[in-house]
Protein backbone atom coordinates (compact mmCIF):
# COMPACT_ATOMS: atom_id res chain seq x y z
CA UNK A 1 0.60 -1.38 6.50
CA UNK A 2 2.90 -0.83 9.41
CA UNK A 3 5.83 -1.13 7.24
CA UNK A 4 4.90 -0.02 4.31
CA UNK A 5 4.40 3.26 6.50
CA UNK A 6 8.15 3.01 7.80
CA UNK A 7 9.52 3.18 4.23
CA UNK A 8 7.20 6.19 3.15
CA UNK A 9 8.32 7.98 6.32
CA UNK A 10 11.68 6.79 5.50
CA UNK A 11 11.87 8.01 1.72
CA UNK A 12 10.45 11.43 3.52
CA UNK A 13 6.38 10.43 2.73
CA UNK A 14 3.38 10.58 4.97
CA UNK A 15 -0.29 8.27 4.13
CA UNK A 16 -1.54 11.98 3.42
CA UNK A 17 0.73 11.91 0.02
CA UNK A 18 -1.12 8.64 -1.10
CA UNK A 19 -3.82 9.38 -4.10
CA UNK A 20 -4.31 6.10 -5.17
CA UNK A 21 -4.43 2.72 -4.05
CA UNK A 22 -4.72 -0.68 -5.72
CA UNK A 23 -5.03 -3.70 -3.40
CA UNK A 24 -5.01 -7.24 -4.59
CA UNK A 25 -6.68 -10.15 -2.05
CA UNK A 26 -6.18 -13.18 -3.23
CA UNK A 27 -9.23 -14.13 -0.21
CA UNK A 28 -12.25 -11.68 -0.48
CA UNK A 29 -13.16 -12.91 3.03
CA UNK A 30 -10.43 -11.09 4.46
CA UNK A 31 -11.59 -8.00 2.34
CA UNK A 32 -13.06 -6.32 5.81
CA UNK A 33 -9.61 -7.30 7.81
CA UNK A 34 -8.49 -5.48 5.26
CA UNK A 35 -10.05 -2.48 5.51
CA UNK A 36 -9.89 -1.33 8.89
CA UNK A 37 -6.27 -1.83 8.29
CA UNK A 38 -6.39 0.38 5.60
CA UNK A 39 -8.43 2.63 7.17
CA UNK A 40 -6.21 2.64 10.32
CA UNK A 41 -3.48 3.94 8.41
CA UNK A 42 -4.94 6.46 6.11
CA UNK A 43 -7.25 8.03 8.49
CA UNK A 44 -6.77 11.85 7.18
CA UNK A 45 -8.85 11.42 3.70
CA UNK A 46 -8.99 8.01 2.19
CA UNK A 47 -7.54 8.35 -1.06
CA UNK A 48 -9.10 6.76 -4.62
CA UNK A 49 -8.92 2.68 -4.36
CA UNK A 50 -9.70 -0.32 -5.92
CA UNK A 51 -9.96 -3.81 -4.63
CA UNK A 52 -9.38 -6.77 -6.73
CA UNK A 53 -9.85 -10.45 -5.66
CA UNK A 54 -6.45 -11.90 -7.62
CA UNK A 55 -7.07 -15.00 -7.01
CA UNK A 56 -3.61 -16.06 -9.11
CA UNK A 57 -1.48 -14.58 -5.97
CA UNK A 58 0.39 -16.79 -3.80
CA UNK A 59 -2.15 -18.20 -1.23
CA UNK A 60 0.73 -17.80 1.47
CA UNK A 61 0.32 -13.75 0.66
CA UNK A 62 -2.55 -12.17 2.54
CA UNK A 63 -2.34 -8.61 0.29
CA UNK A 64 -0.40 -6.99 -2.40
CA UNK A 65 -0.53 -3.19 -2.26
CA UNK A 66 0.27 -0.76 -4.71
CA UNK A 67 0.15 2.97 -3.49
CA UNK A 68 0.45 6.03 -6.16
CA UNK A 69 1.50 9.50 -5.29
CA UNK A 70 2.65 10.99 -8.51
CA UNK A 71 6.36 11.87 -7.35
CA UNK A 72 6.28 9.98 -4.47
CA UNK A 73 6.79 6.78 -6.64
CA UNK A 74 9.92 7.69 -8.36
CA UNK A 75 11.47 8.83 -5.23
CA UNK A 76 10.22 5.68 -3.29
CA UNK A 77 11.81 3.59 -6.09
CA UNK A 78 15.35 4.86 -5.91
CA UNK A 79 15.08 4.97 -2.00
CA UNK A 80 14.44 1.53 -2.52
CA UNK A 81 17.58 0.74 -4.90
CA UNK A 82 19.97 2.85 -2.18
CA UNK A 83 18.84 0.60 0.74
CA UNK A 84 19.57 -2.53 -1.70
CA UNK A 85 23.00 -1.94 -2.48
């Protein structure tokens, strides 16, 4: 989460532009590590989320987030190509 914050911030976002989350565990046992991760982070309003076990991940990855914030995505996604280059 702690990164995941850094590039938001970075791209110009805060948590409070998140309005949808979709997290993938590929361990439902580590669903409630999971929250109060999640919860740490987005602690003004929890925005809409679902959590799926997917249990086809890579067992080495502990969670796969994918945040939605309308424009936020687009301009996340070509922050993402200038830092690549």
């Amino acid at each position: 989460m702690t990164r995941i914050g850094r590039t938001m911030k970075a791209a110009g976002f805060e948590w409070s532009h998140v309005v949808e989350a979709m997290v993938y565990l590929p361990d439902l046992t580590k669903f409630a590590d999971m929250n109060a991760s999640y919860r740490e982070a987005l602690v003004e309003g929890l925005p809409a989320r679902a959590t799926v076990g997917a249990g086809l991940m890579d067992a080495d990855g502990a969670v796969e987030i994918m945040f939605d914030g309308g424009e936020m995505i687009a301009r996340l996604q070509s922050f993402r190509l200038q830092i690549s280059d």
